[in-house]
Protein backbone atom coordinates (compact mmCIF):
# COMPACT_ATOMS: atom_id res chain seq x y z
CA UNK A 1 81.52 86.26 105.34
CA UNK A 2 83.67 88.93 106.54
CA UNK A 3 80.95 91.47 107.29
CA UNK A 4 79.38 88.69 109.48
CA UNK A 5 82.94 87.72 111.23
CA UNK A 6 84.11 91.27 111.98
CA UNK A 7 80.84 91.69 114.46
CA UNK A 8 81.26 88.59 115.87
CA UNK A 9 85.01 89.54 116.34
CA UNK A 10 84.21 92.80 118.56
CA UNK A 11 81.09 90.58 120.42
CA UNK A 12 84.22 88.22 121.39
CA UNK A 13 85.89 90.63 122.87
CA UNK A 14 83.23 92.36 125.02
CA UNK A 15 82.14 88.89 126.27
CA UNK A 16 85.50 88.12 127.26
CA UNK A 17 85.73 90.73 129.90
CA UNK A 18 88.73 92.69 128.25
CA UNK A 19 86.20 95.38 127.99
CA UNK A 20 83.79 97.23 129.83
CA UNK A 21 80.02 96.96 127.79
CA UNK A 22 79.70 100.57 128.69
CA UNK A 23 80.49 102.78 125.64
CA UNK A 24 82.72 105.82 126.13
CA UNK A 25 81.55 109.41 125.21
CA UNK A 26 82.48 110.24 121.32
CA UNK A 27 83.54 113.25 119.83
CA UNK A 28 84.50 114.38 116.49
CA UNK A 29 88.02 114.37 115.77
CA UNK A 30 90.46 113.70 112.27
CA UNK A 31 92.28 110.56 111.93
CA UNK A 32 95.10 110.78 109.49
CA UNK A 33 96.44 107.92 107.12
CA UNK A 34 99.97 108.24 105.75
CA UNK A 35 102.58 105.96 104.47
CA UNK A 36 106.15 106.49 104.74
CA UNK A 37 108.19 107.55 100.75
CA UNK A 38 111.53 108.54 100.56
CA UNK A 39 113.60 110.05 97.49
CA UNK A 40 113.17 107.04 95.56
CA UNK A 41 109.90 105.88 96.27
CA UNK A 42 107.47 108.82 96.30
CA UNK A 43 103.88 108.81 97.30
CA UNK A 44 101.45 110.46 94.20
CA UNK A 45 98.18 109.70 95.61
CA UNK A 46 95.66 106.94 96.03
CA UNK A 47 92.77 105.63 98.62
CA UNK A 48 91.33 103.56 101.17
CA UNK A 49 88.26 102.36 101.39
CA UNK A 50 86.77 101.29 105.00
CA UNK A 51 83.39 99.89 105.25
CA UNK A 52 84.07 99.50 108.97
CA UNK A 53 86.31 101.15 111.30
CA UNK A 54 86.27 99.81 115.23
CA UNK A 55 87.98 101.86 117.72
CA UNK A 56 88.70 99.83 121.05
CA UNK A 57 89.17 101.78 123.97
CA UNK A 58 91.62 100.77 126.81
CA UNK A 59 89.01 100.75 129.58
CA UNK A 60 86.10 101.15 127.41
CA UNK A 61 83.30 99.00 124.94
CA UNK A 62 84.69 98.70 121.36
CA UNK A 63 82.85 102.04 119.51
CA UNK A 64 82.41 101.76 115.68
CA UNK A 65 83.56 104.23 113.97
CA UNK A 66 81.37 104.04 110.77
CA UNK A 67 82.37 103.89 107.46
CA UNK A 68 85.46 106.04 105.73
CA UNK A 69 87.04 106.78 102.76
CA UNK A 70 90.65 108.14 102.56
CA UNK A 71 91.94 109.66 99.77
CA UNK A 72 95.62 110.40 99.29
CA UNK A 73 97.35 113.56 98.22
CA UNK A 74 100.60 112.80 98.45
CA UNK A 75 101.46 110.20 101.03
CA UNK A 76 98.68 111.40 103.00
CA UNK A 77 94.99 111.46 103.39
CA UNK A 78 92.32 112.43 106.23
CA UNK A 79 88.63 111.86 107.55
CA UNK A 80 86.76 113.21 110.34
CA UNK A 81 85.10 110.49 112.06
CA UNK A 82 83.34 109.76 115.58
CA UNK A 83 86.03 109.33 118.05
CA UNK A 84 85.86 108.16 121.68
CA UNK A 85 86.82 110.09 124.41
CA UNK A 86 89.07 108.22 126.06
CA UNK A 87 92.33 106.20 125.48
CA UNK A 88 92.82 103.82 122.49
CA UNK A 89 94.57 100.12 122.32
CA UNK A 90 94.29 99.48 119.12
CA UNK A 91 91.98 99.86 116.02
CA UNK A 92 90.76 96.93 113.62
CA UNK A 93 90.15 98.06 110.02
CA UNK A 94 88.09 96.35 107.51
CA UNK A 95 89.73 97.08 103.96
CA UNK A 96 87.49 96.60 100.53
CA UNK A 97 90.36 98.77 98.75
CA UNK A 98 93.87 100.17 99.57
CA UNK A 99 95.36 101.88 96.32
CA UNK A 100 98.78 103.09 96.64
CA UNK A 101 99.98 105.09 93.62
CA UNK A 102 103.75 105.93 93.75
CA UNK A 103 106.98 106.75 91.50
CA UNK A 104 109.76 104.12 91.92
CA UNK A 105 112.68 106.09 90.33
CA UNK A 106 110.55 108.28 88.57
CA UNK A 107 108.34 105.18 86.76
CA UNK A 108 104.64 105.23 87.60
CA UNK A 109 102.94 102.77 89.71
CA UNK A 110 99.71 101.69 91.26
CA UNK A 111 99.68 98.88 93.72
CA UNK A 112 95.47 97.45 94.80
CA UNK A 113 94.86 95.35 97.75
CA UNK A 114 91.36 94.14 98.11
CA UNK A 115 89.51 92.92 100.95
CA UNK A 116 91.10 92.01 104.00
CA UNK A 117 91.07 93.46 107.60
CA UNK A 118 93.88 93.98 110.50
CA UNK A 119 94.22 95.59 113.86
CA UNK A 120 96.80 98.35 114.72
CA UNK A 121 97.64 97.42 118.37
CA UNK A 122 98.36 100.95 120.32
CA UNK A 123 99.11 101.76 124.02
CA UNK A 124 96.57 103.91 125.84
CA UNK A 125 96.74 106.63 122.98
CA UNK A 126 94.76 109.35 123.66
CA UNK A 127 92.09 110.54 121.15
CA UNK A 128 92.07 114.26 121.87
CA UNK A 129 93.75 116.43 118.85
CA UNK A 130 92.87 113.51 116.64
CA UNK A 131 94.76 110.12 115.83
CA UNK A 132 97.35 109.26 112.72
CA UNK A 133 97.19 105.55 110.99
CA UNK A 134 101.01 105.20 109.59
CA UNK A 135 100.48 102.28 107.29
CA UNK A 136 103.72 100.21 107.00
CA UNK A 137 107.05 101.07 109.05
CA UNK A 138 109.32 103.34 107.20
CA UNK A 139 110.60 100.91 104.70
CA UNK A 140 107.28 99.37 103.47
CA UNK A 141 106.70 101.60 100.52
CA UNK A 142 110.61 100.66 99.46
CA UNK A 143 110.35 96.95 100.15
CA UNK A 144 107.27 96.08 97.80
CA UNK A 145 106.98 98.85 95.46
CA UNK A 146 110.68 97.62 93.44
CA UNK A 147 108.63 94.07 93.17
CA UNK A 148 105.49 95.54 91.48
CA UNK A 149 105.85 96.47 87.28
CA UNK A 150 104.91 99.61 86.01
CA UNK A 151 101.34 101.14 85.71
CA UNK A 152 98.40 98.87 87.97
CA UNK A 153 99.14 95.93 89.83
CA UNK A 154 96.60 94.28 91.65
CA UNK A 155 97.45 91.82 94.72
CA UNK A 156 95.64 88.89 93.85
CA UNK A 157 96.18 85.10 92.95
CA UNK A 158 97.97 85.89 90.12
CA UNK A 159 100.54 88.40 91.53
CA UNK A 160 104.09 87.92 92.50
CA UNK A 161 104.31 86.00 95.55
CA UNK A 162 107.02 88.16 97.21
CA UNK A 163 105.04 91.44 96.19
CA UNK A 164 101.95 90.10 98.19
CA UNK A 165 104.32 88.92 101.43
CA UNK A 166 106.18 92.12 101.53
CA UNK A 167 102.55 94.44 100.98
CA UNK A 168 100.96 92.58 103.31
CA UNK A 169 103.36 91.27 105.75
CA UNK A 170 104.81 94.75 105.73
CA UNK A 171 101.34 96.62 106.34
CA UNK A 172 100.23 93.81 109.34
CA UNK A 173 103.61 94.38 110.94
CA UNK A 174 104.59 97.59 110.60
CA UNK A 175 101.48 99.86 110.68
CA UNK A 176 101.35 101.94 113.71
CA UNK A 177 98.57 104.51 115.36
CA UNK A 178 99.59 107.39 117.39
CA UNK A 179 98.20 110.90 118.26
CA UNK A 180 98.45 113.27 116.12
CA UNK A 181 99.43 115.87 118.25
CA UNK A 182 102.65 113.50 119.46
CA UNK A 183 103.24 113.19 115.71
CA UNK A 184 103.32 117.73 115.17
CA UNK A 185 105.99 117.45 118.66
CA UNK A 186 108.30 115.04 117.18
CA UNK A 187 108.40 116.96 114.01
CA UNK A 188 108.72 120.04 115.75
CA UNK A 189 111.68 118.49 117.73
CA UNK A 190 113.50 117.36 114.83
């Protein structure tokens, strides 16, 4: 079902006018995933799995970016993917995996989310120098990782209800996308 809505999603939007049918030029460029640790919480590794990635363009058709696979060293992991040349609004990701492996005070664990999809709203970010995907704000990794018990968790039925709100809620609300080359000057600045 979701491979059928996600299409149908992106047809919406070009019939509703927000969009011009007229594709923009693509060019390769890195997009960067990354979630936020701190002292406590540290990031060890893990993945994300994309079966579809769908760049939309401010003034621009909706450009798919294909399939990708991100794999985490650290808190951070990065794919080189068809870009478009021109300025972004937002990005809708279709999910069949997210694995976040992490030390809470220095005790192992892996949090899985399966299958489910959400847009990163942006404004007019451009593409050139390549794009970064901060999943959750700064306090995501801290709010649900406490919540989850050591080794694998998987969200699903069966898991803690405030574990699933605060993974979830906290990746839908607080994920961002930015440029990655405004991400190197605000680290140079500080």
């Amino acid at each position: 079902m979701r491979a059928f809505f996600f299409p149908l999603v992106v047809l919406a939007t070009l019939a509703s006018g927000c969009a011009s049918t007229e594709a923009p030029p693509v060019m390769q460029g890195d997009v960067m995933a990354r979630y936020a640790d701190n002292s406590a919480q540290v990031g060890i590794g893990g993945t994300l799995v994309a079966p579809e990635i769908a760049f939309e363009p401010c003034e621009a058709a909706t450009l798919q970016g294909g399939p990708a696979t991100f794999t985490f060293e650290g808190n951070e992991g990065a794919v080189t993917l068809d870009l478009p040349d021109a300025e972004l609004c937002g990005i809708r990701i279709v999910v069949t995996e997210l694995i976040i492996e992490a030390e809470d005070d220095g005790i192992a664990k892996t949090v899985v989310g399966q299958d489910f999809d959400f847009w990163v709203p942006g404004e007019a970010i451009p593409t050139e120098g390549g794009l970064v995907l901060q999943l959750g704000n700064s306090t995501w990794l801290e709010d649900f990782l406490p919540l989850a018990g050591e080794g694998t968790t998987t969200l699903n039925s069966e898991a803690d209800e405030d574990l699933l709100v605060a993974f979830y809620d906290g990746l839908h609300q607080g994920s961002s996308l930015d440029a990655q080359n405004t991400i190197v000057e605000q680290n140079e600045a500080e």
